[in-house]
Each structure stands twice: as C-alpha cells, then as structure tokens.
PDB file of N, CA and C in Angstrom:
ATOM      1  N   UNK A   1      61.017  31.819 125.912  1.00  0.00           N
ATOM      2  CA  UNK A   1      62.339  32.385 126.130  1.00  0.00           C
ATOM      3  C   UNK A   1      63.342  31.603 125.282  1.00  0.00           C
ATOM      4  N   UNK A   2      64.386  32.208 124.862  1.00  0.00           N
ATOM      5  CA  UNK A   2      65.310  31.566 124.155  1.00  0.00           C
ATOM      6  C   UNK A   2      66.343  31.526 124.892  1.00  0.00           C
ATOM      7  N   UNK A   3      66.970  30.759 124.805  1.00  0.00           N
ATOM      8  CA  UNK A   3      68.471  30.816 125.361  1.00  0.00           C
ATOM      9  C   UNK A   3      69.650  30.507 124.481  1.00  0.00           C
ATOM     10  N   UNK A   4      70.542  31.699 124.775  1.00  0.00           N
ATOM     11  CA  UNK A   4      71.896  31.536 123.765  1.00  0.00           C
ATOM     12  C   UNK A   4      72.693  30.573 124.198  1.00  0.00           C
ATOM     13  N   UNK A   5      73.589  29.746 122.863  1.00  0.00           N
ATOM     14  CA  UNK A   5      74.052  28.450 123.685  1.00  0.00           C
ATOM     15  C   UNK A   5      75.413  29.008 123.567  1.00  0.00           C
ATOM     16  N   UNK A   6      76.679  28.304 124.764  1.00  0.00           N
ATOM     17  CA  UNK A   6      77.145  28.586 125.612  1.00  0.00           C
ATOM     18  C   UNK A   6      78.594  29.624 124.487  1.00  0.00           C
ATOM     19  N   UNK A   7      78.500  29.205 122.749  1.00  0.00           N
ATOM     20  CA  UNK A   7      79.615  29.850 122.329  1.00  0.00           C
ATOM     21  C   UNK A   7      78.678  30.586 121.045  1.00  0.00           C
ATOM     22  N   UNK A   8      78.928  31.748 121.196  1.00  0.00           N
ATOM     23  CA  UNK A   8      78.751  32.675 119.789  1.00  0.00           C
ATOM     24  C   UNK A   8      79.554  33.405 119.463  1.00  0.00           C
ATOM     25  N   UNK A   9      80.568  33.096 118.556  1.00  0.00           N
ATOM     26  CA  UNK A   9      81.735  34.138 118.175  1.00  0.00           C
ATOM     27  C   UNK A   9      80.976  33.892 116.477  1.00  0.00           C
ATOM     28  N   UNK A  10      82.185  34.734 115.668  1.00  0.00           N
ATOM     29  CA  UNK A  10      81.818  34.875 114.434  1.00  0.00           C
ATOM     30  C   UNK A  10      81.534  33.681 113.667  1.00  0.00           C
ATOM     31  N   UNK A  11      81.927  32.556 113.941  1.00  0.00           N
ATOM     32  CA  UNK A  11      81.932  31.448 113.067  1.00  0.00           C
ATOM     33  C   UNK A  11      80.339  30.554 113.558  1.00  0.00           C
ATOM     34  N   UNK A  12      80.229  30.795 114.940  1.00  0.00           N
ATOM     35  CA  UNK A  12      78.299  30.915 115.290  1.00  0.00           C
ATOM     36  C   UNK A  12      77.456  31.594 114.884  1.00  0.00           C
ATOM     37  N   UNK A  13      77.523  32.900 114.745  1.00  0.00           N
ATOM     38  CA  UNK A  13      76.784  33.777 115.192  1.00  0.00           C
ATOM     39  C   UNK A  13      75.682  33.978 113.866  1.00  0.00           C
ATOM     40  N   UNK A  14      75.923  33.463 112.754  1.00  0.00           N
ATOM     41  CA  UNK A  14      75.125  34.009 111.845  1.00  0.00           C
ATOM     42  C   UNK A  14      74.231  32.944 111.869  1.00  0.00           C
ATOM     43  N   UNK A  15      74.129  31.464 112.416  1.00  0.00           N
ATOM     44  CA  UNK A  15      73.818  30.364 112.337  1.00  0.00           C
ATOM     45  C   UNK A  15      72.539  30.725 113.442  1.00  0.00           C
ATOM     46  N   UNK A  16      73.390  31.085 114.683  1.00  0.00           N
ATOM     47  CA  UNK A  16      72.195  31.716 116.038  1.00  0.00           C
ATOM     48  C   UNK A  16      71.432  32.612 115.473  1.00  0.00           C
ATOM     49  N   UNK A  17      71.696  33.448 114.837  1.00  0.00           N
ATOM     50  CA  UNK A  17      70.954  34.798 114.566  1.00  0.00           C
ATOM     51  C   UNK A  17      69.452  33.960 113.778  1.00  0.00           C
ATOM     52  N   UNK A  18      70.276  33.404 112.599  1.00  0.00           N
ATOM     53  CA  UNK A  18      69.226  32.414 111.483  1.00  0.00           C
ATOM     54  C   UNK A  18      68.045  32.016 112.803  1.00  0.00           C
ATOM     55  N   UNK A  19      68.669  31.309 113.438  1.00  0.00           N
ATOM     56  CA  UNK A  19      67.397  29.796 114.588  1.00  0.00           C
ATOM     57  C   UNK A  19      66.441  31.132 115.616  1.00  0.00           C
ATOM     58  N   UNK A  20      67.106  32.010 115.561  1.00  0.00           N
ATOM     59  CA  UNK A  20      66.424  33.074 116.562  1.00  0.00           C
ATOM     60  C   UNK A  20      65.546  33.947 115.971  1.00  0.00           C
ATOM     61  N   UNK A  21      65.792  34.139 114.929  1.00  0.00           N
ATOM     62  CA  UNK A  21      64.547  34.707 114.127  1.00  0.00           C
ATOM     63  C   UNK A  21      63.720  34.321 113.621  1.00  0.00           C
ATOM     64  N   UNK A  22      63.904  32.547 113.025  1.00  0.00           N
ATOM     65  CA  UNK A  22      62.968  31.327 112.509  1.00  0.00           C
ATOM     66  C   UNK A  22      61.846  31.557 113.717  1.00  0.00           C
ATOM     67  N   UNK A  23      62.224  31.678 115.086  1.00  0.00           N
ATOM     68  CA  UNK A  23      61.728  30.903 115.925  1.00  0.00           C
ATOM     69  C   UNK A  23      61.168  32.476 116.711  1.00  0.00           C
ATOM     70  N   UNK A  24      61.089  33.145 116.355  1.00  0.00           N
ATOM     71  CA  UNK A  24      61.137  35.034 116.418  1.00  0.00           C
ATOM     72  C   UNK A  24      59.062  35.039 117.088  1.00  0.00           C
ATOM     73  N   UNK A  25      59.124  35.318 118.445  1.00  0.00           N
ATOM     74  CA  UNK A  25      57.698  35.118 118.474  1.00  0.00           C
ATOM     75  C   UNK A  25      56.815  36.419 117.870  1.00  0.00           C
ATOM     76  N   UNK A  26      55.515  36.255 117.614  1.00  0.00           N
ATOM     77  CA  UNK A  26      55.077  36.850 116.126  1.00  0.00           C
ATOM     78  C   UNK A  26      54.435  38.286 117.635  1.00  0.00           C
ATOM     79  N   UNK A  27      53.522  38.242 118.635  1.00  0.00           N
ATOM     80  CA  UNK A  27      52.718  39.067 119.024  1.00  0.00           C
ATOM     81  C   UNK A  27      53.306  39.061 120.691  1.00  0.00           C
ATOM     82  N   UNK A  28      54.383  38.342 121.012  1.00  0.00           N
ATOM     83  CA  UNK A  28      54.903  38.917 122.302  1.00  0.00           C
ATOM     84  C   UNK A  28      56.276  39.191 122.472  1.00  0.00           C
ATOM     85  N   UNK A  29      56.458  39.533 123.702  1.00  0.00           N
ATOM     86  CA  UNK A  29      57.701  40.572 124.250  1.00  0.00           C
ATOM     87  C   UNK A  29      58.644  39.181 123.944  1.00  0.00           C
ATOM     88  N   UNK A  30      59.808  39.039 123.488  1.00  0.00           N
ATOM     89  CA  UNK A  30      61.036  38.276 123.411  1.00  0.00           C
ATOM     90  C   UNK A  30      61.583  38.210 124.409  1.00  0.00           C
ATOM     91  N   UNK A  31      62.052  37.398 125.041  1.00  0.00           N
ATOM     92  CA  UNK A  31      62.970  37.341 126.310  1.00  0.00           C
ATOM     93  C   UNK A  31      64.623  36.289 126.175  1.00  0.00           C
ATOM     94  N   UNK A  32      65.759  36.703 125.868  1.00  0.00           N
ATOM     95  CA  UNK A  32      66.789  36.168 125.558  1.00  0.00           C
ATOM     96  C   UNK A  32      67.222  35.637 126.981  1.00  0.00           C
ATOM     97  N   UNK A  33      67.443  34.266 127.092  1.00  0.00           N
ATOM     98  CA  UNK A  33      68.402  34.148 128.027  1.00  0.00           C
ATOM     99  C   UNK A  33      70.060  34.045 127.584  1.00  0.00           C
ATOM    100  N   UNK A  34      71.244  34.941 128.552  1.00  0.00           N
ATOM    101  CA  UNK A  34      72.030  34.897 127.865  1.00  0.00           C
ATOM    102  C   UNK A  34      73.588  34.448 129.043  1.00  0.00           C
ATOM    103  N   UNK A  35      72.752  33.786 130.061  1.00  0.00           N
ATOM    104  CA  UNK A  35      73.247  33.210 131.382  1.00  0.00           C
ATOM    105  C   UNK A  35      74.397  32.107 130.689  1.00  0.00           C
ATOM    106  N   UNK A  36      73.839  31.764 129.524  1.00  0.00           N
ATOM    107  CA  UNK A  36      74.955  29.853 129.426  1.00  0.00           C
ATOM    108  C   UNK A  36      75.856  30.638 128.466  1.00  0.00           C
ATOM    109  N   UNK A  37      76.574  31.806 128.447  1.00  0.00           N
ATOM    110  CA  UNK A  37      77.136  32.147 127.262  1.00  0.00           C
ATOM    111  C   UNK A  37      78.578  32.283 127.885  1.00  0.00           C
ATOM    112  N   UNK A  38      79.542  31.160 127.502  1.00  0.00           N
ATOM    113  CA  UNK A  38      80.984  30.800 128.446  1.00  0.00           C
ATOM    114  C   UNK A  38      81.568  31.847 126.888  1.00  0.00           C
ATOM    115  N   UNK A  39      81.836  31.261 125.559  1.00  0.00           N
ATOM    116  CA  UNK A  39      82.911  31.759 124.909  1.00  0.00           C
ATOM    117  C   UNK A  39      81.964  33.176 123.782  1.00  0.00           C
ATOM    118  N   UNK A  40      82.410  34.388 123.663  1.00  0.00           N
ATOM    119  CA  UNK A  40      81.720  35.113 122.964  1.00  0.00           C
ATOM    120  C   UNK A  40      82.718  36.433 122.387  1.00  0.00           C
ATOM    121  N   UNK A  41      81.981  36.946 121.312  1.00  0.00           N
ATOM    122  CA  UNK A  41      83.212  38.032 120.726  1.00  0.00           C
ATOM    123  C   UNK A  41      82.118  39.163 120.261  1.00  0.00           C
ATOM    124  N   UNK A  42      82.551  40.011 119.916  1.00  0.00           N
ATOM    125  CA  UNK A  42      81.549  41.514 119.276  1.00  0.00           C
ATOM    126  C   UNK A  42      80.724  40.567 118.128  1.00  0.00           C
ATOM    127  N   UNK A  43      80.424  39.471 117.600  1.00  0.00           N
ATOM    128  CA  UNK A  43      79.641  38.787 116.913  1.00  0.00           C
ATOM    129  C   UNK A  43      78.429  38.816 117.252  1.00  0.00           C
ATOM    130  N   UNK A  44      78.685  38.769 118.772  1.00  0.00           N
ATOM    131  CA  UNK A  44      77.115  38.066 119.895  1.00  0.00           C
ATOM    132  C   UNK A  44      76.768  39.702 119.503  1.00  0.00           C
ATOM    133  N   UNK A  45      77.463  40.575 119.971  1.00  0.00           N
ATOM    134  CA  UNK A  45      76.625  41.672 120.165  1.00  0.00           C
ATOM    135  C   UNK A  45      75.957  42.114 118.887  1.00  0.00           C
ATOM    136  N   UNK A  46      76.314  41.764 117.770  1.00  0.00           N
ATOM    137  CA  UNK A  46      75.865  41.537 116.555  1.00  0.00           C
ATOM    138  C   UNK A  46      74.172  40.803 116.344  1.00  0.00           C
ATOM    139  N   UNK A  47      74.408  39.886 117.148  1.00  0.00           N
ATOM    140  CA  UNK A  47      73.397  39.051 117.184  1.00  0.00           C
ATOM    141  C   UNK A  47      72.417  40.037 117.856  1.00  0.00           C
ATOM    142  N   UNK A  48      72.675  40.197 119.073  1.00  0.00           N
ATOM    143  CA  UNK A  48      71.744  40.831 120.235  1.00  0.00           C
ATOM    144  C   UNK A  48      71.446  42.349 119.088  1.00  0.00           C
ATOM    145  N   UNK A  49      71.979  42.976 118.875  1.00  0.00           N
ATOM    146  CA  UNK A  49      71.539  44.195 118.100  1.00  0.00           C
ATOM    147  C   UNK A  49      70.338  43.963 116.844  1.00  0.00           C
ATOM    148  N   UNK A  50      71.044  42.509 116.218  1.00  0.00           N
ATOM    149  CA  UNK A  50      69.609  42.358 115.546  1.00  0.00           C
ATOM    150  C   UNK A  50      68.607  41.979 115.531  1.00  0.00           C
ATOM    151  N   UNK A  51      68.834  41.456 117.152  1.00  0.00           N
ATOM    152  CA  UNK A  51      67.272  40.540 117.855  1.00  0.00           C
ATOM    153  C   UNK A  51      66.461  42.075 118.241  1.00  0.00           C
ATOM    154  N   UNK A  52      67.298  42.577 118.906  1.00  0.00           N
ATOM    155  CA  UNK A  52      66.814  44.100 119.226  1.00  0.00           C
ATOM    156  C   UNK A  52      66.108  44.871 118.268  1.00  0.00           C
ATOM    157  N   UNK A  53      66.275  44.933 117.152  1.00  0.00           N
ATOM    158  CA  UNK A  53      65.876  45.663 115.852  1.00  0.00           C
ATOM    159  C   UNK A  53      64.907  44.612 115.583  1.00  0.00           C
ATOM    160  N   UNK A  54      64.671  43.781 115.098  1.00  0.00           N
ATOM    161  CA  UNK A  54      63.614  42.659 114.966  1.00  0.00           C
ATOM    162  C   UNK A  54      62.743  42.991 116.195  1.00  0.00           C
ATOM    163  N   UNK A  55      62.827  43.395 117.736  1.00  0.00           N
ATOM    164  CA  UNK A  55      61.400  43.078 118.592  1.00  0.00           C
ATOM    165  C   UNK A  55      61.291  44.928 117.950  1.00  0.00           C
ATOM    166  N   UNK A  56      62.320  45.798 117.896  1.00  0.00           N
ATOM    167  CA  UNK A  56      61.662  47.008 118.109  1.00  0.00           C
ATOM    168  C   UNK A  56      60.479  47.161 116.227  1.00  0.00           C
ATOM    169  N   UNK A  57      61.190  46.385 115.603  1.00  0.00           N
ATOM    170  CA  UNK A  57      59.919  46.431 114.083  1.00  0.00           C
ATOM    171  C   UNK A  57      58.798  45.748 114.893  1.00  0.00           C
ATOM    172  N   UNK A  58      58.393  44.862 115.411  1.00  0.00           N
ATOM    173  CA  UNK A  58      57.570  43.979 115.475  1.00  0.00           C
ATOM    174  C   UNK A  58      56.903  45.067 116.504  1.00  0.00           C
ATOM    175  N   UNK A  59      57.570  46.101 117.579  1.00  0.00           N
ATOM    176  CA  UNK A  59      56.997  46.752 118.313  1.00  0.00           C
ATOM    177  C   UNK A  59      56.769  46.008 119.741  1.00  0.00           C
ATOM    178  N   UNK A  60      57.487  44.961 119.858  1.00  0.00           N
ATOM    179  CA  UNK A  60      57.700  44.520 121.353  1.00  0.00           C
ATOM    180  C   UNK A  60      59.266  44.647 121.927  1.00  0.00           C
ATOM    181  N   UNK A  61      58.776  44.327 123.147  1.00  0.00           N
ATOM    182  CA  UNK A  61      60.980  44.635 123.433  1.00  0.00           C
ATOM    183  C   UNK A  61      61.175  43.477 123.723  1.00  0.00           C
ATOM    184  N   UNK A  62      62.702  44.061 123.938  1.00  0.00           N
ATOM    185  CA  UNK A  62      63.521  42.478 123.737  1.00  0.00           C
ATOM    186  C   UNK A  62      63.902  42.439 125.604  1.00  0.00           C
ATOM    187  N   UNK A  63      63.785  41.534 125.795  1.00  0.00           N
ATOM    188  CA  UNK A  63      64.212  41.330 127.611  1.00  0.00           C
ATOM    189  C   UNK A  63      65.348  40.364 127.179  1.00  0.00           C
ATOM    190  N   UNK A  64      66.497  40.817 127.575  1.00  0.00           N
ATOM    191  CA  UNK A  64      67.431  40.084 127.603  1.00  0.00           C
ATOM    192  C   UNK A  64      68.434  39.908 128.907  1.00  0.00           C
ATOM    193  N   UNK A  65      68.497  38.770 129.511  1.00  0.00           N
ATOM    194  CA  UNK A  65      68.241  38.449 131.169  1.00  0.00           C
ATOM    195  C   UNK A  65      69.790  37.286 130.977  1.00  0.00           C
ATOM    196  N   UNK A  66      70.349  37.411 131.977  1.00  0.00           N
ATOM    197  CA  UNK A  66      71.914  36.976 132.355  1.00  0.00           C
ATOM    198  C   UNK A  66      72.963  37.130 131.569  1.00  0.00           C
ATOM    199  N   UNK A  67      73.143  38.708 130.675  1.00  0.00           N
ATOM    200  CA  UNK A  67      74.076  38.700 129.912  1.00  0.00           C
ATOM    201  C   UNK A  67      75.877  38.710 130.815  1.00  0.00           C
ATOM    202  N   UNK A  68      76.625  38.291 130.071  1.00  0.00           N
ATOM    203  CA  UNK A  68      77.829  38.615 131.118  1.00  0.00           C
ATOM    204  C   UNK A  68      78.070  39.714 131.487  1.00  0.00           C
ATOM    205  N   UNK A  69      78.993  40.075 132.846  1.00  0.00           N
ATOM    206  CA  UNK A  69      79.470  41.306 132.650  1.00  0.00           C
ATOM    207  C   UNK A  69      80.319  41.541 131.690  1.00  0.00           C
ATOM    208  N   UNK A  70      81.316  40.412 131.176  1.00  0.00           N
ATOM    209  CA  UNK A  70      82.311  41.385 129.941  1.00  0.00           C
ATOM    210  C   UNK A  70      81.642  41.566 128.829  1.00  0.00           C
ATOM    211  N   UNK A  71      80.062  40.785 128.574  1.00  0.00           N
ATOM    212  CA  UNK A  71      79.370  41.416 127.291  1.00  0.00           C
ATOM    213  C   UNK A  71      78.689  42.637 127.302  1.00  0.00           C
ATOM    214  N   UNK A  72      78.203  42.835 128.383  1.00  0.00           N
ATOM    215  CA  UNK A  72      77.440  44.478 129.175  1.00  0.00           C
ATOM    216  C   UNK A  72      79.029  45.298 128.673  1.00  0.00           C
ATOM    217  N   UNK A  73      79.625  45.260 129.148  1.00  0.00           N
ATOM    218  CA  UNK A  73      81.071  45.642 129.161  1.00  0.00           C
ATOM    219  C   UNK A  73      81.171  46.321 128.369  1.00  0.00           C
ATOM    220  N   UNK A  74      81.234  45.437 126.949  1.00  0.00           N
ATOM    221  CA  UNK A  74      81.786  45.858 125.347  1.00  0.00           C
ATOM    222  C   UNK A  74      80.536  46.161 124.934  1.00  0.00           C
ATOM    223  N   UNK A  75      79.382  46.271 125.424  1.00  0.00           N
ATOM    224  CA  UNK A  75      78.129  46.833 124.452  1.00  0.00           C
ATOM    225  C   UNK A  75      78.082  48.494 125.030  1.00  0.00           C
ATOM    226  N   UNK A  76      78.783  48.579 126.767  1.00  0.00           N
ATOM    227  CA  UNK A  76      79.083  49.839 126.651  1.00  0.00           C
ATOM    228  C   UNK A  76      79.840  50.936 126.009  1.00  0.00           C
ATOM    229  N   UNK A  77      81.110  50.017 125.674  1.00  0.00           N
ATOM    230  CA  UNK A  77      82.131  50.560 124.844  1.00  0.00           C
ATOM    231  C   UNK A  77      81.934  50.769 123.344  1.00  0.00           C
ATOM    232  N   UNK A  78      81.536  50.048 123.045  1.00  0.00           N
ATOM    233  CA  UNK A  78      80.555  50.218 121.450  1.00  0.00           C
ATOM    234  C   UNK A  78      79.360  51.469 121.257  1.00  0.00           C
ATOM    235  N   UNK A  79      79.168  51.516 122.895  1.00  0.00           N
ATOM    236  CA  UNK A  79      77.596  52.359 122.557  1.00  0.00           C
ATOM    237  C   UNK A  79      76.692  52.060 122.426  1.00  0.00           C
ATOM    238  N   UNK A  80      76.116  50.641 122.224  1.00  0.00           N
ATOM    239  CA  UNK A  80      74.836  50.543 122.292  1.00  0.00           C
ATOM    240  C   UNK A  80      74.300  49.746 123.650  1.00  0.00           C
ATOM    241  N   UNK A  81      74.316  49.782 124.286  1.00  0.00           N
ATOM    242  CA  UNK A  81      74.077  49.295 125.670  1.00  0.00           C
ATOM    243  C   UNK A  81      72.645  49.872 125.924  1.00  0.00           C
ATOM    244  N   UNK A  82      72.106  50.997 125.440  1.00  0.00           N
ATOM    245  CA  UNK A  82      70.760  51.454 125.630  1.00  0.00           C
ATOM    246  C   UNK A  82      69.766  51.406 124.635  1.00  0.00           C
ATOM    247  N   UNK A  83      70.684  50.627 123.331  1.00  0.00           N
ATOM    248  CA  UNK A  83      69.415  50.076 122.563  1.00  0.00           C
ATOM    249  C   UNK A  83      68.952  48.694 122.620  1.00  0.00           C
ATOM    250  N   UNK A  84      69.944  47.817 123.511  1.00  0.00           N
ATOM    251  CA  UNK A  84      70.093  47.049 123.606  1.00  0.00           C
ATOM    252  C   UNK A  84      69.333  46.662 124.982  1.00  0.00           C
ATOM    253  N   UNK A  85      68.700  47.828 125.787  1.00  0.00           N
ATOM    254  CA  UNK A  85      67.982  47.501 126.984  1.00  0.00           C
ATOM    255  C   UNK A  85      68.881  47.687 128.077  1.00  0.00           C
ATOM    256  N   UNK A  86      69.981  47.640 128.152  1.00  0.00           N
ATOM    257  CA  UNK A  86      71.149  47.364 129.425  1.00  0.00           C
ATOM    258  C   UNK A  86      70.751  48.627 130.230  1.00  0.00           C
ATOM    259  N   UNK A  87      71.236  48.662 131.939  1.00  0.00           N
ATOM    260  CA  UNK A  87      70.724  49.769 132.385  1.00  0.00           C
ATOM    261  C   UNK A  87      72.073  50.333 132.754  1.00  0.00           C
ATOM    262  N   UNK A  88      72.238  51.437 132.803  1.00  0.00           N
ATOM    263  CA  UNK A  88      73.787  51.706 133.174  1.00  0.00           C
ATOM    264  C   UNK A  88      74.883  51.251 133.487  1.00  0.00           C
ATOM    265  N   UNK A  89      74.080  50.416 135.207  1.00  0.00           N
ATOM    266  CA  UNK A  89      75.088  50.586 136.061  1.00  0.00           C
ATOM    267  C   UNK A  89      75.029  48.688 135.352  1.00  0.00           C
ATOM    268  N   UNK A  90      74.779  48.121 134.660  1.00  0.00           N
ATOM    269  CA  UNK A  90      74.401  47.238 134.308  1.00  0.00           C
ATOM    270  C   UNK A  90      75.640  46.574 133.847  1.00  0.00           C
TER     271      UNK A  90
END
C-alpha cells in the first residue's frame, strides 16, 4: 500500500506522481492510502487519475482507501469520481 503524504498541491504533485509509479507494483491490485492528506488542490486529483490509468493499463485496479471528503467532493465536480473508483454516495 502506498500512502500519500500529508501535502500534494501543484508544487508536490509531480514529485508524488514520479515515487508512485517508480514504486508502481508490477502483477497486483494497488491500494492508495489517502487518510494523511491535510493540504491538497485539483493537482492530487491529477495524481490519483494517473495512478488510475497506470493500474487500469497494467489491468489491475486501483483501491484507493481514506480519501477526504472535500477530495471525493471535487472529483465529483470534475467528473471523474467513477474512474477514479469513488462510489456515489462516497
């Protein structure tokens, strides 16, 4: 499991994205923890969209487990909240 550390805005996020794909497991399901994430901006969801696209090539999914509610939030408002795994009422 990975866990996102506690700030990913734009001036993180390309740095996280880099260490998360280095570290990208090759033949199982990905599981993001995203519980320690205090400061964040549409960057993260940046991130999460391309971890998402990376498990769906590889053909595993991405489990991504304690996102905030204001990041569920803005991935609804954006629209991708269901490629992203989120469940509705989520």
């Amino acid at each position: 499991m990975f866990a996102l550390p506690a700030v990913v805005t734009h001036a993180q996020a390309p740095g996280v994205l880099r260490q998360l794909l280095q570290h990208w497991p090759a033949q199982s399901q990905a599981h993001l923890d995203a519980s320690g994430l205090q400061q964040f901006d549409s960057s993260t969801l940046a991130v999460l969209l391309a971890c998402a696209r990376q498990a769906q090539q590889r053909g595993n999914p991405l489990v991504i487990e304690g996102l905030p509610e204001r990041l569920q939030t803005l991935a609804r408002v954006y629209g991708v909240a269901d490629f992203l795994g989120l469940s509705p009422s989520a």
